[in-house]
C-alpha atoms as a PDB file:
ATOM      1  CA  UNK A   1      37.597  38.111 -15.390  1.00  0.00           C
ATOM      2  CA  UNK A   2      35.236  39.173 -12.495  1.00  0.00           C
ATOM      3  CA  UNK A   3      36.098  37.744  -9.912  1.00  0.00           C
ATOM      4  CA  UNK A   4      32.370  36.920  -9.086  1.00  0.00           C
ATOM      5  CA  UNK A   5      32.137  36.368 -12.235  1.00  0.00           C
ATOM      6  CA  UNK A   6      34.747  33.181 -11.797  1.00  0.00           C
ATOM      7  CA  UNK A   7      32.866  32.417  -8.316  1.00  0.00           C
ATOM      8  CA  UNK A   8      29.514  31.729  -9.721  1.00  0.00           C
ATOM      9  CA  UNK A   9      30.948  30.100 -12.767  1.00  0.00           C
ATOM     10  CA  UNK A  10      33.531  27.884 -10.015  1.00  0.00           C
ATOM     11  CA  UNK A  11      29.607  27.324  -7.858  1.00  0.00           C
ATOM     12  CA  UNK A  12      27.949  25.984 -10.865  1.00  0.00           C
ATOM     13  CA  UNK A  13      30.346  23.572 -11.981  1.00  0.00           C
ATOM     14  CA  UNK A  14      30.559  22.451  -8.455  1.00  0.00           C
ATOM     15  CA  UNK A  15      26.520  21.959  -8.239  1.00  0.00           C
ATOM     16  CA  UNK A  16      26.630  20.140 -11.834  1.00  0.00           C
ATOM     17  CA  UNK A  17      28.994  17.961 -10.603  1.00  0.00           C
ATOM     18  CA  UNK A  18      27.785  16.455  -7.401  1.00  0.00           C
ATOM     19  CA  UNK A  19      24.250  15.730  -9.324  1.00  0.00           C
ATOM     20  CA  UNK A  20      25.686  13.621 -11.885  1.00  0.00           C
ATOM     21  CA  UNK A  21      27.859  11.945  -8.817  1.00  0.00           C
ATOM     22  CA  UNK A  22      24.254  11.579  -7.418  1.00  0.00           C
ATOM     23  CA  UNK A  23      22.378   7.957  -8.378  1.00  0.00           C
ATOM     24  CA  UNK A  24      18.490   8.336  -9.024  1.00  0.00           C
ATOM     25  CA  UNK A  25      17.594   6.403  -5.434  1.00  0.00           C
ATOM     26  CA  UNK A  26      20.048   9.328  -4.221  1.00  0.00           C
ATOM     27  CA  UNK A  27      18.297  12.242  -5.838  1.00  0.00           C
ATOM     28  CA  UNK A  28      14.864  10.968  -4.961  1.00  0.00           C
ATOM     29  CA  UNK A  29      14.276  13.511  -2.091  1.00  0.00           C
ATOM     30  CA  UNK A  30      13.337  15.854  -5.333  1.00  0.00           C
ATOM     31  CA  UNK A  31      10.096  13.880  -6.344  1.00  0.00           C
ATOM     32  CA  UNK A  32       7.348  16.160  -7.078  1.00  0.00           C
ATOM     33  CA  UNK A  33       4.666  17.429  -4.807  1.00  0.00           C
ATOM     34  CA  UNK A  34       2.263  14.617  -4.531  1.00  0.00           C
ATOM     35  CA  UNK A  35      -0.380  14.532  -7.890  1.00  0.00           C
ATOM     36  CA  UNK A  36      -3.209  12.475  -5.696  1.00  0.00           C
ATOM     37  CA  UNK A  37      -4.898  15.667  -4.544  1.00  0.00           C
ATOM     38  CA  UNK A  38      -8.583  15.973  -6.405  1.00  0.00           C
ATOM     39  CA  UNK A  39      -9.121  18.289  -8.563  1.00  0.00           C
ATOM     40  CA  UNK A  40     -12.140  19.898  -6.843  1.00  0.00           C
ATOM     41  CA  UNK A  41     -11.509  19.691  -3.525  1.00  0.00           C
ATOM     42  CA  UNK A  42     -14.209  16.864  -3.147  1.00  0.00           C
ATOM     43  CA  UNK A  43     -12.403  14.543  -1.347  1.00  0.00           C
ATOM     44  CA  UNK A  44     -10.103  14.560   1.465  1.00  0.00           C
ATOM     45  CA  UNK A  45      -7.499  11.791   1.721  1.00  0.00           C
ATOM     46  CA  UNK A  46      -4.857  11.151   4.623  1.00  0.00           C
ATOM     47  CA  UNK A  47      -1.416  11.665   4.320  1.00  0.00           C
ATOM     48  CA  UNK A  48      -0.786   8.966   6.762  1.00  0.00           C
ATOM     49  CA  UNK A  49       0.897   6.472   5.012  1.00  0.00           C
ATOM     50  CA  UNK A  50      -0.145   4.166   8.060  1.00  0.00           C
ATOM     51  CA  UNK A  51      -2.862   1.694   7.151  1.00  0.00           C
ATOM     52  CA  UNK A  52      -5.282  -1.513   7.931  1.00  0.00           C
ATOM     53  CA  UNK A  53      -6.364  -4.417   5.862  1.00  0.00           C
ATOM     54  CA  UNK A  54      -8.494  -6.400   7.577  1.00  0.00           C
ATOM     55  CA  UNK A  55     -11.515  -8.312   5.838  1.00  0.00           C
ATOM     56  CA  UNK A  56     -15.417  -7.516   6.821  1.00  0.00           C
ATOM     57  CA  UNK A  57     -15.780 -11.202   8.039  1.00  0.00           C
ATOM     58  CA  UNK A  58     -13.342 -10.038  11.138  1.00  0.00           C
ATOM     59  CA  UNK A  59     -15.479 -10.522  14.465  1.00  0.00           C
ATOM     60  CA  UNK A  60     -15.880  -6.699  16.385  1.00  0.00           C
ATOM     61  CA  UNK A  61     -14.383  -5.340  12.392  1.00  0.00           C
ATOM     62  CA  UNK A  62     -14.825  -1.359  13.528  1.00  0.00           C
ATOM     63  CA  UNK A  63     -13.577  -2.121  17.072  1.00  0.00           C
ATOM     64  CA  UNK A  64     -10.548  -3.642  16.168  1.00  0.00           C
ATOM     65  CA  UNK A  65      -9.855  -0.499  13.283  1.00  0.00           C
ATOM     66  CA  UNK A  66     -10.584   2.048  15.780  1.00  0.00           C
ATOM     67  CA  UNK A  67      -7.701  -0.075  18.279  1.00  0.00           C
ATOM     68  CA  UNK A  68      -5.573   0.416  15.220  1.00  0.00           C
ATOM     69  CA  UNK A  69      -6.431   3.990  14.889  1.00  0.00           C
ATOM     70  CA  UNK A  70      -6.228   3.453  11.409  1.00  0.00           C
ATOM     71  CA  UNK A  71      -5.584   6.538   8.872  1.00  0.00           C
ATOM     72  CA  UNK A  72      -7.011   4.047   5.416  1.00  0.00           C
ATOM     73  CA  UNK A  73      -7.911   0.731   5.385  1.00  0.00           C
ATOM     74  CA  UNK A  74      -9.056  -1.608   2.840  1.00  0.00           C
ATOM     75  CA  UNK A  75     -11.421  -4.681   2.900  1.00  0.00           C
ATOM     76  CA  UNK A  76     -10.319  -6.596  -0.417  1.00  0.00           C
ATOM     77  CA  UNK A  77     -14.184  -5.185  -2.055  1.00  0.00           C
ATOM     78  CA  UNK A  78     -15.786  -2.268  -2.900  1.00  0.00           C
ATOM     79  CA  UNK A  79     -17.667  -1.292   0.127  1.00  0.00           C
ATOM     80  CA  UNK A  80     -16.582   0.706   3.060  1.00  0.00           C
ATOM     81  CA  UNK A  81     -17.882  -0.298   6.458  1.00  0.00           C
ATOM     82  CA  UNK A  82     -20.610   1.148   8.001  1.00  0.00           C
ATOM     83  CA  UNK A  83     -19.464   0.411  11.607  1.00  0.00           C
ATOM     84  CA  UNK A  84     -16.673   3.035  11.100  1.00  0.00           C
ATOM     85  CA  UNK A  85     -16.379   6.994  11.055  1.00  0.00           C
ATOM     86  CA  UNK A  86     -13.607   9.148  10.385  1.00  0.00           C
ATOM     87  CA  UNK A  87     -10.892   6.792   8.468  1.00  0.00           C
ATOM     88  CA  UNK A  88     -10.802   6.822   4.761  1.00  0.00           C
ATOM     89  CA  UNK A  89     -11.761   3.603   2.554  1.00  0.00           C
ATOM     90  CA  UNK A  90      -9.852   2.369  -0.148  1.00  0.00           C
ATOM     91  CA  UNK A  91     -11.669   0.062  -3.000  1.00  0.00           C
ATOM     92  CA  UNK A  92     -10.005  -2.565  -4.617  1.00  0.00           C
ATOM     93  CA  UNK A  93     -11.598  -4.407  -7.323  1.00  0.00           C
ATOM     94  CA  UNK A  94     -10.247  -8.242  -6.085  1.00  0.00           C
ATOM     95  CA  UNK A  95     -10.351  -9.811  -9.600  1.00  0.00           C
ATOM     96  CA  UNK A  96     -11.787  -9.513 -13.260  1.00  0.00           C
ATOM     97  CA  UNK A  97     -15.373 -10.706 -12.040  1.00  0.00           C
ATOM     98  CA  UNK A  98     -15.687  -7.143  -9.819  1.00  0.00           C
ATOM     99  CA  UNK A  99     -14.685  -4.982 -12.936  1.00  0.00           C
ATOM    100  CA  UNK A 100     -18.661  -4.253 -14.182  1.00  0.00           C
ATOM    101  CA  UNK A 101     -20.051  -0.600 -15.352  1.00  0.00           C
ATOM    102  CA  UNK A 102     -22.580  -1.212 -12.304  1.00  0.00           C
ATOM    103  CA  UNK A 103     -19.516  -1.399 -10.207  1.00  0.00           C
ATOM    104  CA  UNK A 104     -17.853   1.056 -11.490  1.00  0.00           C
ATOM    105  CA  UNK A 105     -20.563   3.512 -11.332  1.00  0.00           C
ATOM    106  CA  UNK A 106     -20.925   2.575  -7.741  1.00  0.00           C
ATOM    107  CA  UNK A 107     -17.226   3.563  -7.232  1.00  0.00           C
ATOM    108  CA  UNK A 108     -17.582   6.955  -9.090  1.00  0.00           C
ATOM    109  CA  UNK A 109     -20.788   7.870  -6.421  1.00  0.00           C
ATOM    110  CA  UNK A 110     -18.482   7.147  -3.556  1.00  0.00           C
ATOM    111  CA  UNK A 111     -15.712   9.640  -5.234  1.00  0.00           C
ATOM    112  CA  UNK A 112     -18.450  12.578  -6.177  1.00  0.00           C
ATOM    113  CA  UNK A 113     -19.602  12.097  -2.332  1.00  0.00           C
ATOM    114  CA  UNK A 114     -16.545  12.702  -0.756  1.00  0.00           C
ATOM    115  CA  UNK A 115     -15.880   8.751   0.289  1.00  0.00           C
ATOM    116  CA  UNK A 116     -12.712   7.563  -1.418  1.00  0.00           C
ATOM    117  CA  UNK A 117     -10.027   9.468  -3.669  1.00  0.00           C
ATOM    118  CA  UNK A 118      -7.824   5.805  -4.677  1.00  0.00           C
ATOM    119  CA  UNK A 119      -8.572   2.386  -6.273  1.00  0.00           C
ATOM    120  CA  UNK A 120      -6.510  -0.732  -5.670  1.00  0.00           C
ATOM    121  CA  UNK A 121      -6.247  -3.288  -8.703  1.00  0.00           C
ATOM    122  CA  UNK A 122      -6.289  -6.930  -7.985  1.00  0.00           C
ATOM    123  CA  UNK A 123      -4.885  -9.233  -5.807  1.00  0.00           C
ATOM    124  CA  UNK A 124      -2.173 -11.816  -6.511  1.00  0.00           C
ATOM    125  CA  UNK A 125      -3.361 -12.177  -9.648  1.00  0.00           C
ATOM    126  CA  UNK A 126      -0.158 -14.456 -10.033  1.00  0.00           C
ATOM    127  CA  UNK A 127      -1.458 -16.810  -7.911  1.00  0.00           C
ATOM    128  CA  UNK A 128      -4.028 -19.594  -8.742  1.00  0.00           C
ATOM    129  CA  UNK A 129      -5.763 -19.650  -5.442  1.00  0.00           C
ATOM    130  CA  UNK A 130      -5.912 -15.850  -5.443  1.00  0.00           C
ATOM    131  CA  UNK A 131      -7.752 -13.604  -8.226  1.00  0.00           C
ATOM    132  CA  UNK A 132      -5.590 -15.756 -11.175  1.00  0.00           C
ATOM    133  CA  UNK A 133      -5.142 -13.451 -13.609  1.00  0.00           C
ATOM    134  CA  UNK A 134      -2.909 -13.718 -16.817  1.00  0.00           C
ATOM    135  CA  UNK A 135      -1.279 -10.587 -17.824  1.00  0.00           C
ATOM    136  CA  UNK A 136      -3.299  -9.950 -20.995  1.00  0.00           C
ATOM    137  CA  UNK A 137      -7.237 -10.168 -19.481  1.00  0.00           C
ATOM    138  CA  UNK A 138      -5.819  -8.086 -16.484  1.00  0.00           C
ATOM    139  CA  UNK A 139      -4.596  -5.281 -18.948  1.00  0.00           C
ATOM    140  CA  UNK A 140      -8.434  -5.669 -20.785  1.00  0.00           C
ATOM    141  CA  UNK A 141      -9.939  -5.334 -17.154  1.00  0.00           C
ATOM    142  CA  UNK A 142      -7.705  -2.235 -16.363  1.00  0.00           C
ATOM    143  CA  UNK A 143      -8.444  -0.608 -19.969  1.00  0.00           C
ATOM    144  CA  UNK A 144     -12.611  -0.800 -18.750  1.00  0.00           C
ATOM    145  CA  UNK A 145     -11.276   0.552 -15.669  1.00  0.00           C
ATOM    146  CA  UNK A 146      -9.808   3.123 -17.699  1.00  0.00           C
ATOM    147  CA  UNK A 147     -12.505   4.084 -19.449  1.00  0.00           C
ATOM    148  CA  UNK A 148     -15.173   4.069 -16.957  1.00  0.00           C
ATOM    149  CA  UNK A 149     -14.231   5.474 -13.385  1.00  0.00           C
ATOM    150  CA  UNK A 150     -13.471   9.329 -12.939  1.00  0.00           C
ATOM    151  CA  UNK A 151     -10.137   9.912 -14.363  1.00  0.00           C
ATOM    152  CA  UNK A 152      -9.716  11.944 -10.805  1.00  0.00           C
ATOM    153  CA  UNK A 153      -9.807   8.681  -8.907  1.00  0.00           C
ATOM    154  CA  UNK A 154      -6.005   7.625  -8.945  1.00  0.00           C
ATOM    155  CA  UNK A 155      -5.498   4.023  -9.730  1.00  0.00           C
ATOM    156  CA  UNK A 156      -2.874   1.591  -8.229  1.00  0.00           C
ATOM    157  CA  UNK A 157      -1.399  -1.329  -9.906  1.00  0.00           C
ATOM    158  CA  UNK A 158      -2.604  -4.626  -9.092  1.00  0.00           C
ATOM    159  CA  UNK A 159      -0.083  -6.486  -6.219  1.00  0.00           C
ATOM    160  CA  UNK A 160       1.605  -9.339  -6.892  1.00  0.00           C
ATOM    161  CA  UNK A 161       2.561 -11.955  -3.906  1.00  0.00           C
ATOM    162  CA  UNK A 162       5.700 -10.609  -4.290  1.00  0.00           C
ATOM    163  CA  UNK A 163       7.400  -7.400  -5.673  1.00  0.00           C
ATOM    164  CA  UNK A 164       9.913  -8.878  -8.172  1.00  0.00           C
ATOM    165  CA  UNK A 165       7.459 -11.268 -10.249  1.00  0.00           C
ATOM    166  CA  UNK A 166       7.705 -11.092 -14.378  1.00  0.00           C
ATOM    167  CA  UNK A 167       3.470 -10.789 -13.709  1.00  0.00           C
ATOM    168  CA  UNK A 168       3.798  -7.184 -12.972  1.00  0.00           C
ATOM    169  CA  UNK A 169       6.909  -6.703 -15.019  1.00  0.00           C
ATOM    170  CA  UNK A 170       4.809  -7.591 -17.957  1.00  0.00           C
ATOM    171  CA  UNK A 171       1.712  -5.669 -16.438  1.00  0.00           C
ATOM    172  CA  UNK A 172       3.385  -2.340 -16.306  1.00  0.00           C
ATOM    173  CA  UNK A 173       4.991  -2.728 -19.895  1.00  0.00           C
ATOM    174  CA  UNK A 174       1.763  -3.405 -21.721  1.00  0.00           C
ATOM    175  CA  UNK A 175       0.152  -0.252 -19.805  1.00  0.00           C
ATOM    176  CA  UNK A 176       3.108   1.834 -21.127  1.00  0.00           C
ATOM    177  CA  UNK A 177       1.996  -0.318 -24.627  1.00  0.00           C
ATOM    178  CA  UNK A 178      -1.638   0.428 -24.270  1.00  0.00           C
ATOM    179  CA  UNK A 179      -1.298   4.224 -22.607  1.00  0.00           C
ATOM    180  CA  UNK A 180      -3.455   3.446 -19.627  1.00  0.00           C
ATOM    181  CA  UNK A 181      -3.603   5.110 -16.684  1.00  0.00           C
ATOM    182  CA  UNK A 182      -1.309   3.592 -13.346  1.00  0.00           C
ATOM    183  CA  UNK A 183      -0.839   6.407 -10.648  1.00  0.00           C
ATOM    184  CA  UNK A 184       1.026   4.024  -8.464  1.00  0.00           C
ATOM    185  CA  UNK A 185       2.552  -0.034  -7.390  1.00  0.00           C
ATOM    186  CA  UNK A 186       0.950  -1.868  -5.530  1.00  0.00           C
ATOM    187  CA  UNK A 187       2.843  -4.836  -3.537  1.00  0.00           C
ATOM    188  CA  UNK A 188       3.020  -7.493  -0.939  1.00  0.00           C
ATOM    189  CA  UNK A 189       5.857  -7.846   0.633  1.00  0.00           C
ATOM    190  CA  UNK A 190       6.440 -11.367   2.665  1.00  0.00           C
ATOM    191  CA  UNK A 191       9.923 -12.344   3.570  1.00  0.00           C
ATOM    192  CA  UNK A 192      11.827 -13.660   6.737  1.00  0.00           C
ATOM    193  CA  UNK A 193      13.044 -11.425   9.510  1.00  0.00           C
ATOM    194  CA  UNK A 194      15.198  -8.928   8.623  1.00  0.00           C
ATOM    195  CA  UNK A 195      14.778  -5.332   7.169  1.00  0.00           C
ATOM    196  CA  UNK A 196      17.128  -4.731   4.613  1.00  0.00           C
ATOM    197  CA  UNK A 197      15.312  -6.698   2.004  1.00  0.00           C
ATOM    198  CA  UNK A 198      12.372  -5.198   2.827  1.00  0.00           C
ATOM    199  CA  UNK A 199      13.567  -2.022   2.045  1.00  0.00           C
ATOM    200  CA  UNK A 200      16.037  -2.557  -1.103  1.00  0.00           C
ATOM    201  CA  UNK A 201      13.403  -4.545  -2.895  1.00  0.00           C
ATOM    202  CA  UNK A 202      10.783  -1.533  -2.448  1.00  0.00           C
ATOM    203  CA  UNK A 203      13.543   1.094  -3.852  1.00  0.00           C
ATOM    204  CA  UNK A 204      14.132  -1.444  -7.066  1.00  0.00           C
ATOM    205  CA  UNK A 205      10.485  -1.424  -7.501  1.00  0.00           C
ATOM    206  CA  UNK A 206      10.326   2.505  -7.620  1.00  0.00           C
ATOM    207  CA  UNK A 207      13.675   2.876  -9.399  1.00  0.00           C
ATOM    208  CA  UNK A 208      12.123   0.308 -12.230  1.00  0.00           C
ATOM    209  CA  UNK A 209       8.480   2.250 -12.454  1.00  0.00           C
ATOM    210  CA  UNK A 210       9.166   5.425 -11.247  1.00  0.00           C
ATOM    211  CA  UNK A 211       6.111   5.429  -9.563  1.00  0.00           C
ATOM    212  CA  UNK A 212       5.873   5.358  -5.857  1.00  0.00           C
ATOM    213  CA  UNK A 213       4.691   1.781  -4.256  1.00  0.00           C
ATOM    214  CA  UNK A 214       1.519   1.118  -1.966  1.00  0.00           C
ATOM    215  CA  UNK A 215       2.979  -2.138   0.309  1.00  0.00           C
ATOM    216  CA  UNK A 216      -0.834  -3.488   0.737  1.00  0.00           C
ATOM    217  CA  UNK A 217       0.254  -6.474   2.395  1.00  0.00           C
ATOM    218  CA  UNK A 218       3.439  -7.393   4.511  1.00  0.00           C
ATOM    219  CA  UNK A 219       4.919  -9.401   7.552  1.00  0.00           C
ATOM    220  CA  UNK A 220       7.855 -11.677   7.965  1.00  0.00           C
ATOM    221  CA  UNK A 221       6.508 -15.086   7.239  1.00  0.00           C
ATOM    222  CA  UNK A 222       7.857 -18.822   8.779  1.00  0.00           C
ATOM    223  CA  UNK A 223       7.668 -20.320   5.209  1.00  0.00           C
ATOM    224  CA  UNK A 224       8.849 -23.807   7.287  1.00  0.00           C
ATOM    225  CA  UNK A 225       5.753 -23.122  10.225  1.00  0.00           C
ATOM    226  CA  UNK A 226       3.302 -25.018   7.382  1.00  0.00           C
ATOM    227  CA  UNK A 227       5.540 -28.464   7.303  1.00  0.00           C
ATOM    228  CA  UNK A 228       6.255 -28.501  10.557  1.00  0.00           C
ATOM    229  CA  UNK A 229       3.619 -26.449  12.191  1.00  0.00           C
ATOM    230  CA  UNK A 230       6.233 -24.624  14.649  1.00  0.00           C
ATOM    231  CA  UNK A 231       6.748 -20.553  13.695  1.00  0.00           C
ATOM    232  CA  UNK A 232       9.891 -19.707  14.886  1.00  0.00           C
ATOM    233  CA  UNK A 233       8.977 -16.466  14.849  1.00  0.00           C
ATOM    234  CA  UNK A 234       8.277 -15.175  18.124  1.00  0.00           C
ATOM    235  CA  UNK A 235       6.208 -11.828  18.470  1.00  0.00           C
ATOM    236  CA  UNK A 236       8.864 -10.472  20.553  1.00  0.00           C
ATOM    237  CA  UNK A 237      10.516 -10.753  17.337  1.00  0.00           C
ATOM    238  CA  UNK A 238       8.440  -9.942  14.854  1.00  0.00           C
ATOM    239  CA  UNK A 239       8.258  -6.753  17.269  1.00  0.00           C
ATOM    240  CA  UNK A 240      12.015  -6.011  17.174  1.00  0.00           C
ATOM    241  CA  UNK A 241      11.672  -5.976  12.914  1.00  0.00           C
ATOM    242  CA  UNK A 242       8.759  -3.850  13.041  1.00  0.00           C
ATOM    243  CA  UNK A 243      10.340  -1.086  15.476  1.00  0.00           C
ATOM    244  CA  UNK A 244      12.848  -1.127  12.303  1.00  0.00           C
ATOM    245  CA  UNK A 245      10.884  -1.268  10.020  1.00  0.00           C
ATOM    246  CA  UNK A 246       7.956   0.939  10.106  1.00  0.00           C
ATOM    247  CA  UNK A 247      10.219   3.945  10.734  1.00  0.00           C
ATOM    248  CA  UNK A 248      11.944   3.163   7.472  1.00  0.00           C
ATOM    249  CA  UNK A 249       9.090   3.251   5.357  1.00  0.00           C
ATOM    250  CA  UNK A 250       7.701   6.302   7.347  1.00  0.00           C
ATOM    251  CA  UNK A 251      10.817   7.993   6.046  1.00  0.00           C
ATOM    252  CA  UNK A 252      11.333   6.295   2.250  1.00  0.00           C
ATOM    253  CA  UNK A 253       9.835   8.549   0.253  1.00  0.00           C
ATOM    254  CA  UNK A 254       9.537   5.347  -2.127  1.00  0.00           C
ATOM    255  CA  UNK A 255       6.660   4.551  -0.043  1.00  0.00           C
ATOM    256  CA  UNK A 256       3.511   5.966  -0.766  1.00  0.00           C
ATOM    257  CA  UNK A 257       1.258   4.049   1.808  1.00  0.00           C
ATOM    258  CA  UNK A 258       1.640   0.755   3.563  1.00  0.00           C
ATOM    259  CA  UNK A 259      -0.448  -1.670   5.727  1.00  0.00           C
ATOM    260  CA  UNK A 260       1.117  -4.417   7.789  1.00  0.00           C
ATOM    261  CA  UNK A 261      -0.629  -8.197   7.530  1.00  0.00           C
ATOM    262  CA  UNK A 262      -1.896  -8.373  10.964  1.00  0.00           C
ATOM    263  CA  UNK A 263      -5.499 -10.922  10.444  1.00  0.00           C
ATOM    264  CA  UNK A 264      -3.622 -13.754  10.138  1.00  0.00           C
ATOM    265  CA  UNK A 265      -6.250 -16.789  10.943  1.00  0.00           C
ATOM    266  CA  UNK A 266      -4.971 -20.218  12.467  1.00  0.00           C
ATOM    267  CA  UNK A 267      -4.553 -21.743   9.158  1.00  0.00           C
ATOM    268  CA  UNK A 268      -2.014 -19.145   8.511  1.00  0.00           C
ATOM    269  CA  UNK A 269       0.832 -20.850  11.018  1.00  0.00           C
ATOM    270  CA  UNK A 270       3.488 -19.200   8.991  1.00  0.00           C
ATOM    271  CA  UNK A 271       2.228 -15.729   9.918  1.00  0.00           C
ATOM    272  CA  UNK A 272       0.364 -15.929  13.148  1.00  0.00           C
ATOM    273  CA  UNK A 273       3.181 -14.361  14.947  1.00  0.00           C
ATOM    274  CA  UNK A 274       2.277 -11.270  13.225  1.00  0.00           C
ATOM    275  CA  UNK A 275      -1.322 -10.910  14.392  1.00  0.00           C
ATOM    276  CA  UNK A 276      -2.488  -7.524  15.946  1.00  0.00           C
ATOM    277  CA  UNK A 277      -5.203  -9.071  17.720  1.00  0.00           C
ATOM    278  CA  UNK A 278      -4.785 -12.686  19.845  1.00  0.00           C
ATOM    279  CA  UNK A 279      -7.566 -15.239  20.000  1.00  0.00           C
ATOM    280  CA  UNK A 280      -8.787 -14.047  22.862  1.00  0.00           C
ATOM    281  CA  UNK A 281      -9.761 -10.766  20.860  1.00  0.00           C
ATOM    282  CA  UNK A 282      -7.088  -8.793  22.919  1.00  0.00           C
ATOM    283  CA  UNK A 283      -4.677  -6.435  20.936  1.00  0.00           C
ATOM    284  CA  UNK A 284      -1.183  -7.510  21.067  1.00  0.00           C
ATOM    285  CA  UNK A 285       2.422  -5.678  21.246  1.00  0.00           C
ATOM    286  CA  UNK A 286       2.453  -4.974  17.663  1.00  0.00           C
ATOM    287  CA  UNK A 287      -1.482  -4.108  17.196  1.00  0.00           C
ATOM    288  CA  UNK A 288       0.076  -1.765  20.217  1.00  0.00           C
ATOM    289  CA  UNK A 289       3.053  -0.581  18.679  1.00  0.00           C
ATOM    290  CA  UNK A 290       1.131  -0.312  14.986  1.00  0.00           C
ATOM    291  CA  UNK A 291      -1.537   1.817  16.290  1.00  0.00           C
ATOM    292  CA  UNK A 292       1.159   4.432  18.357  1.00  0.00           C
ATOM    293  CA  UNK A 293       2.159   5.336  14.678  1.00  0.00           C
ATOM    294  CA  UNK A 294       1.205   8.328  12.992  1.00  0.00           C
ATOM    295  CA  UNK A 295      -2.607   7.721  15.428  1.00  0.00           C
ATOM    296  CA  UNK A 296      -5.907   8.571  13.803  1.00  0.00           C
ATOM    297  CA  UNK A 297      -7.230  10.016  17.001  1.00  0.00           C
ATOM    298  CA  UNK A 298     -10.630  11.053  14.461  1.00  0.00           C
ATOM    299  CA  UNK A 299     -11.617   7.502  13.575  1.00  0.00           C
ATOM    300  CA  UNK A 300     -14.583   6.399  16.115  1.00  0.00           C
ATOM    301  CA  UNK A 301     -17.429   3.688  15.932  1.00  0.00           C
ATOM    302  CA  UNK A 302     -19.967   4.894  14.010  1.00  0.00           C
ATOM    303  CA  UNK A 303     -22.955   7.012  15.788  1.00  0.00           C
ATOM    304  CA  UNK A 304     -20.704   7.101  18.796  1.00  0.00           C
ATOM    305  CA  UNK A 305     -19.912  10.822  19.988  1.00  0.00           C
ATOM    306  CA  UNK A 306     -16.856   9.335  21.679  1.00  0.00           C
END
């Protein structure tokens, strides 16, 4: 035989080998080129995964985003700000009462003029005091979704209060049942400190879907603060997970896009550790060390030439 022949023959068994050694988690470097890029040009999204949720009601809303030097941010509604410039809006339609052809036609003029690219489904729909949602009218909400918003605009799951619930289990089955459209997970992620779960918990979530996850909400939470209305979680180390962290998911290509739950109110002892902003209206270490990531240095108060 050739003996280059018997090299490239030795080479290929070699290759063939170490990919079925390989687990999928391991062999997820070779995910595609991202799909979310429109059609027509029309729109320009970041590829920061960085983001900010922070709700319109927030006092000094675009000052506080532009501290953040936010890349996306989201508002739980349908409406970007007008106090903002240069930082790209993501829609999320919070429960079954937003999903209306008026609504929807509202959402398709923002994508035609350039203003958003992504839709986020509802939130906590698991939980009773959140958009309460049983699996079955959620799936008849997403099928009008379907139907009537540009199939350019990439839609992402609703997000459960936490990854692992049967809620989105059962979601994502019946849109494989029903052949909707899902272009990514959506998740909140609230835990104690530590990192590893954090992390593992996302992978399972993209090793079950196979579609890469938006984190839309997450921060380690004192689930004992509420009874006896002590967090043990000081921001020094809150800080400490979040120079873990954030690196991590800047790296897991699991991770589509993330935004850290930093508008905690008072009523919220369990996370008010992980606020970016104290109540004196003053950015803290991690609004500090949040904002140093991956910095919008575009976004600016609207009108301002600053």
């Amino acid at each position: 035989m050739n003996s280059n022949i018997f090299k490239t023959i030795i080479s290929t068994g070699i290759m063939v080998c170490a990919l079925a050694a390989c687990t999928k988690a391991q062999l997820i470097s070779d995910l595609p080129e991202d799909i979310n890029k429109p059609e027509d040009g029309s729109v320009t999204a970041t590829t920061a995964k960085r983001g900010v949720c922070q709700s319109t009601n927030t006092a000094n809303f675009g000052e506080k985003l532009v501290g953040l030097k936010a890349n996306w941010y989201y508002t739980w509604g349908l409406d970007p700000s007008s106090t903002v410039e240069g930082v790209e809006f993501v829609p999320m339609f919070w429960s079954g009462a937003s999903v209306t052809e008026d609504n929807c036609n509202k959402i398709n003029r923002l994508f035609e003029e350039g203003k958003i690219s992504y839709v986020l489904g509802f939130n906590e729909p698991d939980l009773s005091a959140e958009s309460n949602m049983s699996v079955n009218d959620a799936l008849d909400y997403w099928a009008f979704l379907c139907e009537h918003l540009d199939s350019r605009i990439k839609l992402v799951s609703p997000a459960p209060s936490y990854p692992t619930r049967d809620w989105l289990e059962q979601f994502m089955a019946g849109v494989n049942e029903r052949g909707l459209r899902c272009d990514y997970v959506a998740v909140h992620m609230y835990a104690g400190i530590g990192t590893e779960n954090y992390q593992n918990v996302i992978r399972e979530v993209y090793n079950k879907y196979g579609k890469r996850v938006w984190i839309t909400e997450f921060a380690p939470r004192d689930d004992n603060a509420s009874t006896n209305g002590y967090n043990s979680y000081s921001e020094a180390r809150v800080l400490s997970q979040m120079n873990t962290l954030l690196p991590a998911y800047e790296e897991m290509p699991e991770v589509f896009r993330y935004s850290w739950f930093g508008c905690a109110s008072e009523s919220m002892i369990g996370l008010i550790s992980s606020r970016f902003f104290g109540d004196d209206g003053q950015i803290t270490s991690l609004g500090e060390y949040y904002a140093s990531i991956e910095p919008n240095e575009n976004i600016k108060l609207a009108g301002s030439n600053l």
